[in-house]
C-alpha atoms as a PDB file:
ATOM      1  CA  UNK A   1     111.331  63.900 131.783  1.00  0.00           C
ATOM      2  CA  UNK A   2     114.116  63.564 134.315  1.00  0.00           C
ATOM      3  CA  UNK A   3     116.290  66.235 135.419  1.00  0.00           C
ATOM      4  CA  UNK A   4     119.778  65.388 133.335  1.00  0.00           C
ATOM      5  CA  UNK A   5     117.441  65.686 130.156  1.00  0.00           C
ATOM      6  CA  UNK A   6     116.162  69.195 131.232  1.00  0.00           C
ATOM      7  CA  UNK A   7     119.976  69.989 131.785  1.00  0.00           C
ATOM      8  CA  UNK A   8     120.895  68.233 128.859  1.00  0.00           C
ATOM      9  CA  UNK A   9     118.296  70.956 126.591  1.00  0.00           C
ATOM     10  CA  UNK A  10     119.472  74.041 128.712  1.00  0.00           C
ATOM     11  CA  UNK A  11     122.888  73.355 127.841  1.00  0.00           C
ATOM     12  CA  UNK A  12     121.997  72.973 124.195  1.00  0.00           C
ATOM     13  CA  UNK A  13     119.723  75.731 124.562  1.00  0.00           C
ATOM     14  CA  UNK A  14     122.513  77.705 125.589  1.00  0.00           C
ATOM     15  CA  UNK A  15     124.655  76.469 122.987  1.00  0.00           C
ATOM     16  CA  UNK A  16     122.473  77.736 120.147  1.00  0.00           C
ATOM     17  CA  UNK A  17     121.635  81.238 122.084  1.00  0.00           C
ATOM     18  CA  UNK A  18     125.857  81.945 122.186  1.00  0.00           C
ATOM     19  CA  UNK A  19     125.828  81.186 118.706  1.00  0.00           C
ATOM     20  CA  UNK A  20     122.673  83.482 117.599  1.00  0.00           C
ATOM     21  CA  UNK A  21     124.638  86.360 119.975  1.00  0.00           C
ATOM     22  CA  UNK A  22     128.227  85.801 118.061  1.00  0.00           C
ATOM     23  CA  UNK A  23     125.706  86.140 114.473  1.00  0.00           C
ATOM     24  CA  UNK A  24     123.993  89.187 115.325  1.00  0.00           C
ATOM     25  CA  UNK A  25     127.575  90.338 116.581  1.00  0.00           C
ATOM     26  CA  UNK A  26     128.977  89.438 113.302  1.00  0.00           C
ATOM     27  CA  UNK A  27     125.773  91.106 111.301  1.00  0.00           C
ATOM     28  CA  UNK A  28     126.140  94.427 113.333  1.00  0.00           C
ATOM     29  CA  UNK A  29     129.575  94.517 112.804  1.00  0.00           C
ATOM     30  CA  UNK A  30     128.747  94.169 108.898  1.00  0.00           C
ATOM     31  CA  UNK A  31     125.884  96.829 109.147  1.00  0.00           C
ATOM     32  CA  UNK A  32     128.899  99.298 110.239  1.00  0.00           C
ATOM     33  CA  UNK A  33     131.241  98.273 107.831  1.00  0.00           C
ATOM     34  CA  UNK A  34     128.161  99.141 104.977  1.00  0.00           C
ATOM     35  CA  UNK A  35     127.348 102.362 106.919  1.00  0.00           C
ATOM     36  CA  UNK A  36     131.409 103.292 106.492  1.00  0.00           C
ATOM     37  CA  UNK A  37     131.603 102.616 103.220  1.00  0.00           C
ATOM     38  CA  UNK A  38     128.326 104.837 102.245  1.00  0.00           C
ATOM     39  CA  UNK A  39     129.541 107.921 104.506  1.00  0.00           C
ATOM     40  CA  UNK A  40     132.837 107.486 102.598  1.00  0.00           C
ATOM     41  CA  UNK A  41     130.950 107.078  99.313  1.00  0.00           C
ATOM     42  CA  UNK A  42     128.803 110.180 100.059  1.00  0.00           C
ATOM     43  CA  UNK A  43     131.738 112.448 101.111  1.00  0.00           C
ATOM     44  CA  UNK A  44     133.820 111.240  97.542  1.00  0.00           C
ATOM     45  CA  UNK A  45     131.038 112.075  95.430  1.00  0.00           C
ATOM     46  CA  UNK A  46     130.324 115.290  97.445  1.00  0.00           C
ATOM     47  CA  UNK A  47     133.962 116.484  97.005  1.00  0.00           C
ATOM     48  CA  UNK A  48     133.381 115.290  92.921  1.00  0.00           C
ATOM     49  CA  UNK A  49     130.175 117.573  93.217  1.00  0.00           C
ATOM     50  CA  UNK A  50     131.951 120.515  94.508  1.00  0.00           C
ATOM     51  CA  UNK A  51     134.836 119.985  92.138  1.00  0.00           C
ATOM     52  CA  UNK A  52     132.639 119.889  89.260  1.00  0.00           C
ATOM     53  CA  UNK A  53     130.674 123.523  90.342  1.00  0.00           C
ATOM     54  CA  UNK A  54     133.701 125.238  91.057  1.00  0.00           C
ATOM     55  CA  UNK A  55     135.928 124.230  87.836  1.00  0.00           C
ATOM     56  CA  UNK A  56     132.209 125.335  85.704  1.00  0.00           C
ATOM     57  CA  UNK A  57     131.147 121.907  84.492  1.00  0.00           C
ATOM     58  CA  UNK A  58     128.291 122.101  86.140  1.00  0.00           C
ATOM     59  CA  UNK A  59     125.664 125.252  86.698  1.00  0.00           C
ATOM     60  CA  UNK A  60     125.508 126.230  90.446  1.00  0.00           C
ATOM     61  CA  UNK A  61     122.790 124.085  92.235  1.00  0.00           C
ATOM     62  CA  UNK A  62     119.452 126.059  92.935  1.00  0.00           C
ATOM     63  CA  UNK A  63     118.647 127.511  96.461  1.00  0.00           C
ATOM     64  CA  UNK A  64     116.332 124.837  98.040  1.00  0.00           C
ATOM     65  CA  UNK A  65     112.602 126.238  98.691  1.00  0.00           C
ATOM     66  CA  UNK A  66     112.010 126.640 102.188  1.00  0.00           C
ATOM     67  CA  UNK A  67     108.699 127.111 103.916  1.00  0.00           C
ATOM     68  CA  UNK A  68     105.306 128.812 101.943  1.00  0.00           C
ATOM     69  CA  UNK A  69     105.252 131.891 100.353  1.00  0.00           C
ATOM     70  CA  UNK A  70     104.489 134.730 102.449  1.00  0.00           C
ATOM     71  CA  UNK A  71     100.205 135.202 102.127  1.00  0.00           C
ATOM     72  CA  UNK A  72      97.885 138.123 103.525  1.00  0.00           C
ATOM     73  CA  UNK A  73      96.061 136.795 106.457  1.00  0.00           C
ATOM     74  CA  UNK A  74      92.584 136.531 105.299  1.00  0.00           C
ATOM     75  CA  UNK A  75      94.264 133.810 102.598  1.00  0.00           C
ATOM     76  CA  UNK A  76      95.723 131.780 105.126  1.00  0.00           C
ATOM     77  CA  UNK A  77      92.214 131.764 106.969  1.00  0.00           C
ATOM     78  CA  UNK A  78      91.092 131.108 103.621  1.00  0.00           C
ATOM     79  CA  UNK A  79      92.896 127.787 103.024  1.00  0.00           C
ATOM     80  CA  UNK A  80      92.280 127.067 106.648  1.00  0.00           C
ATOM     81  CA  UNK A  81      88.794 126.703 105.936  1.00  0.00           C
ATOM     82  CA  UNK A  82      89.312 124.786 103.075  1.00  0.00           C
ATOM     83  CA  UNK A  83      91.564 122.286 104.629  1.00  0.00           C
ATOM     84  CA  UNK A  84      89.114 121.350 107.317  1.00  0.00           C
ATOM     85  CA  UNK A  85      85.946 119.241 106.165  1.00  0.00           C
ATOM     86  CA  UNK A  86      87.573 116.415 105.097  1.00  0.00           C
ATOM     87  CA  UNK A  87      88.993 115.397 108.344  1.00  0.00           C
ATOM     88  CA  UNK A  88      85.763 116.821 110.012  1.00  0.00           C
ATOM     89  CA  UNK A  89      84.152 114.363 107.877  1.00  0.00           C
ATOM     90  CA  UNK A  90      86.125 111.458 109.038  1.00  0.00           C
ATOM     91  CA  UNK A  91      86.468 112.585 112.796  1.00  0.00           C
ATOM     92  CA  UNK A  92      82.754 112.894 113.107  1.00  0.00           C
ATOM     93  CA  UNK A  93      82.249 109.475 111.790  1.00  0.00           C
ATOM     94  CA  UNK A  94      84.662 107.866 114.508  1.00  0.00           C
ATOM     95  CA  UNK A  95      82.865 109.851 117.064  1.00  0.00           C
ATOM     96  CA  UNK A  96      79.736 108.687 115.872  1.00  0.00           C
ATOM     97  CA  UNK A  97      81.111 105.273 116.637  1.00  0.00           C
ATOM     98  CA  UNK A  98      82.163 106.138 119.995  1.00  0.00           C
ATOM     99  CA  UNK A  99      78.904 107.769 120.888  1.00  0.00           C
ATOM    100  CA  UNK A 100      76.757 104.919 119.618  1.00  0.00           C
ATOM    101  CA  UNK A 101      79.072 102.633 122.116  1.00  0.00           C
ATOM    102  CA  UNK A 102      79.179 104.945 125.417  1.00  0.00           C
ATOM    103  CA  UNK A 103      75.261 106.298 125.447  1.00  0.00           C
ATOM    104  CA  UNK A 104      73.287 104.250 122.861  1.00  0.00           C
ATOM    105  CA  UNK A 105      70.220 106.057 123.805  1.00  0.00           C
ATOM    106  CA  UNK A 106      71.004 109.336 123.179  1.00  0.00           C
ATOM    107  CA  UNK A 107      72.380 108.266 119.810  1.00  0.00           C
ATOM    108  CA  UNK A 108      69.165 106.351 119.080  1.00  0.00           C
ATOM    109  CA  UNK A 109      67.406 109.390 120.063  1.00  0.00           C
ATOM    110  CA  UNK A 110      69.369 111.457 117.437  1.00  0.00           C
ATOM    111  CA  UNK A 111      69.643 109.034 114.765  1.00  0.00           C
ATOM    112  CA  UNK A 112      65.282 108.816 115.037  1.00  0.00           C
ATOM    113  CA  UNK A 113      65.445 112.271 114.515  1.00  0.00           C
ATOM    114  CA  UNK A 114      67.483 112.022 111.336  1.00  0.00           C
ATOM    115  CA  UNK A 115      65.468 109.781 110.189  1.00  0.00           C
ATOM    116  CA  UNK A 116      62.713 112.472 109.789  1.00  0.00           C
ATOM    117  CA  UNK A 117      64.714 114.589 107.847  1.00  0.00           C
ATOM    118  CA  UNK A 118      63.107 114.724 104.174  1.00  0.00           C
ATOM    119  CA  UNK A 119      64.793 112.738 101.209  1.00  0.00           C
ATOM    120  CA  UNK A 120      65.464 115.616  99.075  1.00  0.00           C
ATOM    121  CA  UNK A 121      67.473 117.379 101.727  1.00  0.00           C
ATOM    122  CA  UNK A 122      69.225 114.020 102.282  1.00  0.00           C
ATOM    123  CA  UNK A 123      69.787 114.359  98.136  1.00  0.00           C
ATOM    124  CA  UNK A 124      70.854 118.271  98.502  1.00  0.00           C
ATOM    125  CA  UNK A 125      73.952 117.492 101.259  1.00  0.00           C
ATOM    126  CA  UNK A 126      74.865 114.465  99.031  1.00  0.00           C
ATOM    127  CA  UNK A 127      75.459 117.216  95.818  1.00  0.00           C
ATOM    128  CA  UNK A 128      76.889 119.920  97.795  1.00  0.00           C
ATOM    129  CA  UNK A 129      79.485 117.537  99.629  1.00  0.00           C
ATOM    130  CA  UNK A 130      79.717 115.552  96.135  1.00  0.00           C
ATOM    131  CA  UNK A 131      80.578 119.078  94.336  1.00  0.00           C
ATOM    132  CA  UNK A 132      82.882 120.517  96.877  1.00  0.00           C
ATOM    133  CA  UNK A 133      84.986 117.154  96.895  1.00  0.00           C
ATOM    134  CA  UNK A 134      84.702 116.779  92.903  1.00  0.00           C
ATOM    135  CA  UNK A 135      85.694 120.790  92.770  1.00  0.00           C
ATOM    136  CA  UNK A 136      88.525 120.463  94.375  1.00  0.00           C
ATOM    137  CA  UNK A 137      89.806 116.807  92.383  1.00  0.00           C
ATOM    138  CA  UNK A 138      89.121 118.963  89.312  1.00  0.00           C
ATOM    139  CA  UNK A 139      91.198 122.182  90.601  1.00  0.00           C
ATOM    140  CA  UNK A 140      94.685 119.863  91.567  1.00  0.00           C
ATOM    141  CA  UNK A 141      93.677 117.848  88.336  1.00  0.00           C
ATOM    142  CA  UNK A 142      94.199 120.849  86.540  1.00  0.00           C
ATOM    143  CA  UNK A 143      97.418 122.238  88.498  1.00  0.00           C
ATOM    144  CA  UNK A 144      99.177 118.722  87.784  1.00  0.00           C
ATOM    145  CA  UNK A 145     100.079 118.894  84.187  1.00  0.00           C
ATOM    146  CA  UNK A 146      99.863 115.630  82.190  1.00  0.00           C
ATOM    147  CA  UNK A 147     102.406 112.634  81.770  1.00  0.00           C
END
């Protein structure tokens, strides 16, 4: 490929790269234009809103909820508690990961002496972990009324 060729593409190149600029130009000026027209939009039907509370058509709007309810201590330490084993759960696993990958010994060593833990224990933290999880499905089950 000779040199006027390679010019030939840059200019053409070029060309097309002006264009694309003067479209995305064009598009951001039309992204504004949309943006106006909303904020205008919003402020009309706001004004409609207002107009509509103040003449009585409409009931007053409720006071937006903002923030918890006000709980003793020992109930926030209470749903402290009860917010942490699922991402326990999942944070151990990931470490577990990591471990096995920086000192694959050790976690050889440690995963030998799981293995010597009995079955029925194994069974046991299965249920316990299995009921905890299911108890708590069951409680917001029962909080969410039905469709």
């Amino acid at each position: 490929m000779d040199l006027s060729t390679l010019a030939t593409k840059a200019e053409g190149l070029t060309t097309k790269a002006e264009g694309l600029a003067a479209k995305t130009a064009s598009l951001g000026q039309k992204a504004q234009d949309v943006a106006a027209t909303i904020e205008t939009t919003a402020e009309m039907l706001s004004a409609q809103l207002d107009g509509a509370i103040s003449s009585g058509a409409l009931p007053p709007l409720p006071e937006p909820k903002v923030g918890p309810k006000a709980k003793p201590g020992y109930d926030h330490l209470i749903d402290a508690l009860n917010r942490l084993p699922r991402p326990m759960i999942a944070l151990t696993t990931v470490a577990l990961f990591l471990v096995a990958a920086i000192n694959p010994t050790w976690f050889e060593a440690r995963m030998e002496a799981l293995s010597a833990i009995p079955e029925p224990l194994w069974w046991l933290a299965g249920a316990v972990i299995t009921l905890f999880f299911g108890s708590r499905e069951a409680f917001y089950r029962r909080q969410t009324p039905p469709k």
